[in-house]
Protein backbone atom coordinates (compact mmCIF):
# COMPACT_ATOMS: atom_id res chain seq x y z
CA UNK A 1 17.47 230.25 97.73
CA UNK A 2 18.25 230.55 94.17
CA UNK A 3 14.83 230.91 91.07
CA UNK A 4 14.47 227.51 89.37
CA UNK A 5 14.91 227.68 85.63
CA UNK A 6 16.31 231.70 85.84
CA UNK A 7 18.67 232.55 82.77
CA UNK A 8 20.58 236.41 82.71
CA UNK A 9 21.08 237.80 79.37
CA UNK A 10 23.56 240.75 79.35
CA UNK A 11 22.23 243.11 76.83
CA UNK A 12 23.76 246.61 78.01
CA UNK A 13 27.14 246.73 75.92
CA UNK A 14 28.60 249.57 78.51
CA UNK A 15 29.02 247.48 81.59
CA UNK A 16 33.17 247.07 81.01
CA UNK A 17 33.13 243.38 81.15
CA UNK A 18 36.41 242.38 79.17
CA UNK A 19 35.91 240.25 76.21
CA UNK A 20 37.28 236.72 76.56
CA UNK A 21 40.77 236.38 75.51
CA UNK A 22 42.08 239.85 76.77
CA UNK A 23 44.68 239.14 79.79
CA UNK A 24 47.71 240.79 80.98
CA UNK A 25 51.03 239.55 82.01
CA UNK A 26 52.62 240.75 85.04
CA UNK A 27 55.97 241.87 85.41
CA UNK A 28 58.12 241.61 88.52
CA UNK A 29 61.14 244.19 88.59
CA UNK A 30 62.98 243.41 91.78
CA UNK A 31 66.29 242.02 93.70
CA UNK A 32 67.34 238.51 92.52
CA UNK A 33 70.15 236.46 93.09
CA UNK A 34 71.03 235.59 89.82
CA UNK A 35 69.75 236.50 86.18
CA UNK A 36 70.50 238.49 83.90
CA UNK A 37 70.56 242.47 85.04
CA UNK A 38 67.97 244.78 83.33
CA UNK A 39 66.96 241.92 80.95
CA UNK A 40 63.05 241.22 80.78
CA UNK A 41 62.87 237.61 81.08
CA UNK A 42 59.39 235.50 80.62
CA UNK A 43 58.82 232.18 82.57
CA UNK A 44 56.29 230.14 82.65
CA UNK A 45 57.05 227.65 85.40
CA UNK A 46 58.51 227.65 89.10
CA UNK A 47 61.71 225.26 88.39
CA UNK A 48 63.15 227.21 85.61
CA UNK A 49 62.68 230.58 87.08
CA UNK A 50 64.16 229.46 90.50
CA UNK A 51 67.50 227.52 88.77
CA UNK A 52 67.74 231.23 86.61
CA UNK A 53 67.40 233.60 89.63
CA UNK A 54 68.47 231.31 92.18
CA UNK A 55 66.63 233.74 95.34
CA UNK A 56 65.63 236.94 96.36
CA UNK A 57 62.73 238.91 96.70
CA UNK A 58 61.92 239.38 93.02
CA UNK A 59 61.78 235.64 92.56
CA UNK A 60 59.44 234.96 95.94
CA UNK A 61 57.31 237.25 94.20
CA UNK A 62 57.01 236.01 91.04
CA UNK A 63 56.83 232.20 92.23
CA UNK A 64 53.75 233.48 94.16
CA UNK A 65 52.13 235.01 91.42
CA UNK A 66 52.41 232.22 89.23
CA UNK A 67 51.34 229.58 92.16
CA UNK A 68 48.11 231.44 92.56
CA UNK A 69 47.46 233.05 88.94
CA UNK A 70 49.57 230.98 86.67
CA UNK A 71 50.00 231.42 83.25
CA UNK A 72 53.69 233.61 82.41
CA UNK A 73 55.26 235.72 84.24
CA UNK A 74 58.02 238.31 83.54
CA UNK A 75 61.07 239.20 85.73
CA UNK A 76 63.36 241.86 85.72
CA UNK A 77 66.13 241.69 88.24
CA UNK A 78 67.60 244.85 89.17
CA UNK A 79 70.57 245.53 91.72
């Protein structure tokens, strides 16, 4: 049962809540089929990432974080 009418005002600056606009990108360093080796490469959609690294681990991992997180994510692929 929730208070009718019951507003919270955060007035304690040292709670650590991140100020909006702050994110990270995550990076995925890991076996792909294809792609460029050792090369950081930022996508920010399934398709293009899959026709680039064409399979592996690396790329199941990355196509999962951006189907649940979205936004960009970088990939690495390393031998």
């Amino acid at each position: 049962m929730s208070l009718p009418g019951l507003s919270i005002n955060v007035i304690d600056g040292n709670l650590n809540l991140q100020q909006g606009g702050n994110f990270r990108t995550p990076i995925v360093i890991g076996p792909t089929l294809g792609g460029t080796v050792n090369t950081l490469t930022m996508y920010g959609d399934a398709s293009t990432m899959s026709n680039a690294l064409l399979g592996g681990k690396g790329l199941e991992l990355a196509a999962y974080i951006l189907r649940v997180a979205g936004g960009t994510v970088g990939v690495m692929p390393v031998n």
